[in-house]
Each structure stands twice: as structure tokens, then as C-alpha cells.
N, C-alpha and C. Protein backbone atom coordinates (compact mmCIF):
# COMPACT_ATOMS: atom_id res chain seq x y z
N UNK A 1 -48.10 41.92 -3.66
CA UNK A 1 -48.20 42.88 -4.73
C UNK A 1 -49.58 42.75 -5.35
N UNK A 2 -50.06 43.47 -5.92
CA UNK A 2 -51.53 43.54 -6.73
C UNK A 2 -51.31 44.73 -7.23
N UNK A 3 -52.11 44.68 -7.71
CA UNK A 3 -52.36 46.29 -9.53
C UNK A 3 -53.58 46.88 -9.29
N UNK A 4 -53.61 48.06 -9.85
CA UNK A 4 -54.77 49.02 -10.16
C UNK A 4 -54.68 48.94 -11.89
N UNK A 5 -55.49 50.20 -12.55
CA UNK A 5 -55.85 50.46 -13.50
C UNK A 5 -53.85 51.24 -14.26
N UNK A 6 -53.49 51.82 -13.43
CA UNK A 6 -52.47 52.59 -13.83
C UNK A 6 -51.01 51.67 -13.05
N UNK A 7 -51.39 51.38 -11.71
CA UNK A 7 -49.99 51.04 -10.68
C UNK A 7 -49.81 49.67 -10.48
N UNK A 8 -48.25 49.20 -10.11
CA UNK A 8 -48.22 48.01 -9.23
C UNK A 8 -48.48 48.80 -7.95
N UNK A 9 -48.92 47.98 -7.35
CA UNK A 9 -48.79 48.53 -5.69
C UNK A 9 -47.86 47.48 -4.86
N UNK A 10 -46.99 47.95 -4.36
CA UNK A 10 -46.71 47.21 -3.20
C UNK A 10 -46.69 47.36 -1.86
N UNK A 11 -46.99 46.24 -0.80
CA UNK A 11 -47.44 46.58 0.50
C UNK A 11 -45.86 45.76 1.36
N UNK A 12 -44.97 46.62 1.91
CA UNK A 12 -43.84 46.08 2.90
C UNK A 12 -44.16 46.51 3.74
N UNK A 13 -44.26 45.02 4.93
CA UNK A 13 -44.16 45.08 6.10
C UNK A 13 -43.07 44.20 7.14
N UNK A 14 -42.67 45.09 8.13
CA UNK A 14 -41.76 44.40 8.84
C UNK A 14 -41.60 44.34 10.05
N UNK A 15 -41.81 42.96 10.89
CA UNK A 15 -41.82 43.17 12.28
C UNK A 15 -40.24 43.05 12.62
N UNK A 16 -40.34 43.87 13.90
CA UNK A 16 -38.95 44.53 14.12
C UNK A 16 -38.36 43.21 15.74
N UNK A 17 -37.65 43.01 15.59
CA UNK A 17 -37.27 42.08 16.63
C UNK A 17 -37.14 43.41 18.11
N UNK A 18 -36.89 43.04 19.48
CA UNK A 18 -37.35 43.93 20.68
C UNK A 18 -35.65 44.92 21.04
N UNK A 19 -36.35 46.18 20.81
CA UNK A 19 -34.89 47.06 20.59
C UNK A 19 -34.50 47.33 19.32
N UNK A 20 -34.74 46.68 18.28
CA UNK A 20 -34.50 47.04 16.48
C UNK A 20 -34.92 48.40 16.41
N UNK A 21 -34.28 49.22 15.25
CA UNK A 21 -34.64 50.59 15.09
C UNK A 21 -35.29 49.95 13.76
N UNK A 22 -36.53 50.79 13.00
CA UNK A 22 -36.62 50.59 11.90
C UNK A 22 -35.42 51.08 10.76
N UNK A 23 -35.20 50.29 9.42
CA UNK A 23 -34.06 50.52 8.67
C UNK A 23 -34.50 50.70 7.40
N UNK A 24 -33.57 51.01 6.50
CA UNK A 24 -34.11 51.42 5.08
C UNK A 24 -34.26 49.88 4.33
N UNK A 25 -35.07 50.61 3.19
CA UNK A 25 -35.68 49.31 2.33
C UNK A 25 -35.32 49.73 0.85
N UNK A 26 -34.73 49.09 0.33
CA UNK A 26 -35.02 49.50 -1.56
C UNK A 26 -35.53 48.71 -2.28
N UNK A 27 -36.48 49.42 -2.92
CA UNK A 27 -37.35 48.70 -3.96
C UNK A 27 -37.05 49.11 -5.58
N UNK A 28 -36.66 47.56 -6.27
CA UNK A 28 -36.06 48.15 -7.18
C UNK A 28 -36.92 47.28 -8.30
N UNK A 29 -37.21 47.70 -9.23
CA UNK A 29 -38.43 47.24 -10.64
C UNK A 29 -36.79 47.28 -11.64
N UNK A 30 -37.30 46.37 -12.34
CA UNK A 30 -36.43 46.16 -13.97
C UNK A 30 -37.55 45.51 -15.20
N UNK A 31 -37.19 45.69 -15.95
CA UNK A 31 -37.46 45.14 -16.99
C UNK A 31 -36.41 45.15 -18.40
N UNK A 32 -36.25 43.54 -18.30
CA UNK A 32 -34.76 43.31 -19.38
C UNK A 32 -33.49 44.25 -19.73
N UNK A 33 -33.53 44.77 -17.40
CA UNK A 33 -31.76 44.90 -17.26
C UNK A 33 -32.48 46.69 -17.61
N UNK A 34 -33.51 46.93 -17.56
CA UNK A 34 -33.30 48.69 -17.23
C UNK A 34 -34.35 48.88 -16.51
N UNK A 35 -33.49 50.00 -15.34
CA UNK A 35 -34.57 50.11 -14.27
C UNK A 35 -35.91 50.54 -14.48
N UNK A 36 -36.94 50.46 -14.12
CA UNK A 36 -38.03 51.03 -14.18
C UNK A 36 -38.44 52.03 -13.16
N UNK A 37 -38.27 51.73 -12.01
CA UNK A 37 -38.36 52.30 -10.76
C UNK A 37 -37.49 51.57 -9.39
N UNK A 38 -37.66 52.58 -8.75
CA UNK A 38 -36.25 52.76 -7.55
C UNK A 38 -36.40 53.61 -6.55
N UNK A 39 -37.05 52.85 -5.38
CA UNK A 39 -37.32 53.90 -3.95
C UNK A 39 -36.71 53.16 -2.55
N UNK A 40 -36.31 54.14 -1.90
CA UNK A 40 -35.46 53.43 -0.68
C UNK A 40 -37.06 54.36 0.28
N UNK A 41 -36.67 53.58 1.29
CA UNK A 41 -38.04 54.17 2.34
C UNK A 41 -37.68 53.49 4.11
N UNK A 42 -37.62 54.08 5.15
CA UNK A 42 -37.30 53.47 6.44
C UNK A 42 -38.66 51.93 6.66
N UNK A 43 -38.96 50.86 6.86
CA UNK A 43 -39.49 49.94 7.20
C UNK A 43 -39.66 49.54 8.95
N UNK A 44 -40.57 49.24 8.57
CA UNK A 44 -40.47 48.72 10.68
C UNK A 44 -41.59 49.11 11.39
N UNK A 45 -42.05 48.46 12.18
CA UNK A 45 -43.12 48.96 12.98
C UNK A 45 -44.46 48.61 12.94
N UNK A 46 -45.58 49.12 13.51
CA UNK A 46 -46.91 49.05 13.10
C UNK A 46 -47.45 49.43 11.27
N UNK A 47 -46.56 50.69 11.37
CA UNK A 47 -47.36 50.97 10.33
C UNK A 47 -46.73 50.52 8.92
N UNK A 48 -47.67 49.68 7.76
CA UNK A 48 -46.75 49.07 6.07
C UNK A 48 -46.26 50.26 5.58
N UNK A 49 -45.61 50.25 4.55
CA UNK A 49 -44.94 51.15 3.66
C UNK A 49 -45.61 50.61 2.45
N UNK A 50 -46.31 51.71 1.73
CA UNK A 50 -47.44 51.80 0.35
C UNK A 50 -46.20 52.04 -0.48
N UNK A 51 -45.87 51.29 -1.67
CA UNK A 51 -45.23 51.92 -3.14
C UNK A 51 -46.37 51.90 -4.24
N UNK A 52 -46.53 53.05 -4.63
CA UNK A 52 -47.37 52.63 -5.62
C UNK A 52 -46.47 52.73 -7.43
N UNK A 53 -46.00 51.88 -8.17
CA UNK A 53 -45.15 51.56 -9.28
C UNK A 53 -46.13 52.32 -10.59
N UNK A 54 -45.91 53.28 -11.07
CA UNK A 54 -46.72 53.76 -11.96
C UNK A 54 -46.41 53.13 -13.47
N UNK A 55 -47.37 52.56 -13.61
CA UNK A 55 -47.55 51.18 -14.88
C UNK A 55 -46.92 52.17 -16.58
N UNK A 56 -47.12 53.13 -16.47
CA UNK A 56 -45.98 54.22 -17.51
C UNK A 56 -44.74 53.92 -17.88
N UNK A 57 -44.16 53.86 -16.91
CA UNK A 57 -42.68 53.47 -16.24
C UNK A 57 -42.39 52.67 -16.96
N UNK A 58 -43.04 51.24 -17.12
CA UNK A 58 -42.90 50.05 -17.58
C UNK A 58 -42.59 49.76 -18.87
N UNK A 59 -41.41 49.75 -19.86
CA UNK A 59 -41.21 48.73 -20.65
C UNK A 59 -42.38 47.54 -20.92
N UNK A 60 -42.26 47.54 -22.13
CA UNK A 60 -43.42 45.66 -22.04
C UNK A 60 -42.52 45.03 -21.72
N UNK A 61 -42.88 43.53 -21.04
CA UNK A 61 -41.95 42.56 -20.90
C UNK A 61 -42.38 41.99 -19.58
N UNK A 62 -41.53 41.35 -19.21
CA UNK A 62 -41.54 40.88 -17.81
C UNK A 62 -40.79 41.78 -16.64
N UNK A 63 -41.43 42.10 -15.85
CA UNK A 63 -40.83 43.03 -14.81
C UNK A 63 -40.24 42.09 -13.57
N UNK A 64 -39.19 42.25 -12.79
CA UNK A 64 -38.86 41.42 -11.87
C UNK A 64 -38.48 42.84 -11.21
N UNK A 65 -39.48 42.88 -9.44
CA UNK A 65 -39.13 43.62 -8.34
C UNK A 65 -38.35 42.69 -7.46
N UNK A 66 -37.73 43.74 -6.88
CA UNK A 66 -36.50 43.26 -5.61
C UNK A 66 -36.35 43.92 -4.71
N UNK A 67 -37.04 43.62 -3.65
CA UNK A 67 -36.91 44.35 -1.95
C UNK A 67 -35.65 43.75 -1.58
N UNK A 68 -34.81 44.58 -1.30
CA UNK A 68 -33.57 44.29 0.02
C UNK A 68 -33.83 45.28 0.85
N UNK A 69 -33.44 44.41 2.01
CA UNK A 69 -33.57 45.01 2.99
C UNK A 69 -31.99 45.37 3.89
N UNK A 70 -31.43 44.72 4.46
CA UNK A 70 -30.26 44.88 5.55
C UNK A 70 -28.99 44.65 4.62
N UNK A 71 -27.92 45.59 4.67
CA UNK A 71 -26.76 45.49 3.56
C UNK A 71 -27.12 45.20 2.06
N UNK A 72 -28.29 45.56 1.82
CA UNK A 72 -28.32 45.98 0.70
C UNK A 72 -28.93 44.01 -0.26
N UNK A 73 -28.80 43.18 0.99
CA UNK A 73 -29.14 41.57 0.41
C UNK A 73 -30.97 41.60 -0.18
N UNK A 74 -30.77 41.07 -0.84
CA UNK A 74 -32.82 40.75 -1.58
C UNK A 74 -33.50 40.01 -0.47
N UNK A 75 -34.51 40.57 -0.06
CA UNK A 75 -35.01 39.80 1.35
C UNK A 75 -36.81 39.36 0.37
N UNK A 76 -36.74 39.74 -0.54
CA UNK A 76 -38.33 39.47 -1.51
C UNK A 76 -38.45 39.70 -3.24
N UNK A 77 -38.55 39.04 -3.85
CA UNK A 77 -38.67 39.46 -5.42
C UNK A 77 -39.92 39.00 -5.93
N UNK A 78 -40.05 39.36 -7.10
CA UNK A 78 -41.35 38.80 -7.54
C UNK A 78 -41.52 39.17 -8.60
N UNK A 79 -42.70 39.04 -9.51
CA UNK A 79 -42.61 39.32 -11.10
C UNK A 79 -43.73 39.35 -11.97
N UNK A 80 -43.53 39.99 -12.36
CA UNK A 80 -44.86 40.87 -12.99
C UNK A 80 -45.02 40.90 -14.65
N UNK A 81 -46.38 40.48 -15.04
CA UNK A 81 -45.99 41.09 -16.77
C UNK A 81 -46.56 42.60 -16.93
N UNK A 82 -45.66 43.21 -17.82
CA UNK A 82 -46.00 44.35 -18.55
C UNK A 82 -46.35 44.43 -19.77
N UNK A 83 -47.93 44.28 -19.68
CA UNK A 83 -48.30 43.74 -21.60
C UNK A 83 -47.59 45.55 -22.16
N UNK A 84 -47.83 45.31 -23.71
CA UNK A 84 -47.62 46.81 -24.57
C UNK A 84 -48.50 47.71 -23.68
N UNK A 85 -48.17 48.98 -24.54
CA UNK A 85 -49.31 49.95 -23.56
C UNK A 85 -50.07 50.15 -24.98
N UNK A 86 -51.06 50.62 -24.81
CA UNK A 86 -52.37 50.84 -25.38
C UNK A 86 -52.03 51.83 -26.15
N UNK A 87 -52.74 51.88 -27.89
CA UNK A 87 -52.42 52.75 -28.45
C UNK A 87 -53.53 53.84 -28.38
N UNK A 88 -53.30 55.16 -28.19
CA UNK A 88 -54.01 56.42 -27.93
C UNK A 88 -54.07 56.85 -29.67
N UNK A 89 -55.82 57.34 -29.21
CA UNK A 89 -56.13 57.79 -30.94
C UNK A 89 -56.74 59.09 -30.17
N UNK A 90 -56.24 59.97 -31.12
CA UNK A 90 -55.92 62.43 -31.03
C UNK A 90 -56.93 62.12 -31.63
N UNK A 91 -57.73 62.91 -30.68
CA UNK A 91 -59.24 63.20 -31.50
C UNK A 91 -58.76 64.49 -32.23
């Protein structure tokens, strides 16, 4: 995982054992028990799967993501802070 100015980004990749079809993935963001974001996407193959998490989304707090992969089990998590967001001054 790593950040931009606005996004988390995340990069899933998955090598497929010989004969595997690629399968779905859900990526799920929280922060203190409410979702933030939530994308299912097929995984597998040569090519990664880009999420980009738009930092808006975010609650302050601590964010904890959770990739599952096969029946729905957590195959990756990880965790992120979400400082406040910035206060905007109306010209």
C-alpha cells in the first residue's frame, strides 16, 4: 500500500497455481466499525489490480484494510492513519 496527495493506493497481485481460473477479491477499508470503501475485482494473472481509496472517504482515525480472497477468508490487512481533513477557507 502507499498514498498520493488525495488516495490510498493499493497494488493486488496474485500468482495463480497451473489450471487456476482467476477469482474475485474484496477490498474492504473501515474506520472504527464504518465502512469507508468496498470493491470486489477478479485477481490472477500477469496483470496487478490498481485500487485507488479516495482519502475523502476517510473518517479520521485509524483505517484497517482487508483483502479476502477465496470464501470470502482475509488473505492481507493492514493499516493506515487518517489524520482530520484540512480545514477549507471560501474566499
Amino acid at each position: 500500500m502507499s498514498e498520493t496527495a488525495d488516495d490510498f493506493v493499493v497494488v493486488i497481485r496474485r500468482r495463480l497455481a497451473a489450471g487456476e481460473a482467476p477469482g474475485p477479491a474484496l477490498l474492504l477499508a473501515q474506520v472504527r466499525g464504518q465502512v469507508a470503501y468496498a470493491a470486489q475485482a477478479p485477481v490472477g494473472g500477469a496483470a496487478p489490480v490498481v485500487a485507488r481509496l479516495p482519502k475523502a472517504k476517510f473518517a479520521p482515525g485509524l483505517a484497517h484494510i482487508t483483502l479476502s480472497m477465496r470464501r470470502a477468508r482475509p488473505s492481507a490487512s493492514g493499516w493506515c492513519l487518517c489524520p482530520t481533513r484540512p480545514a477549507y477557507a471560501w474566499c
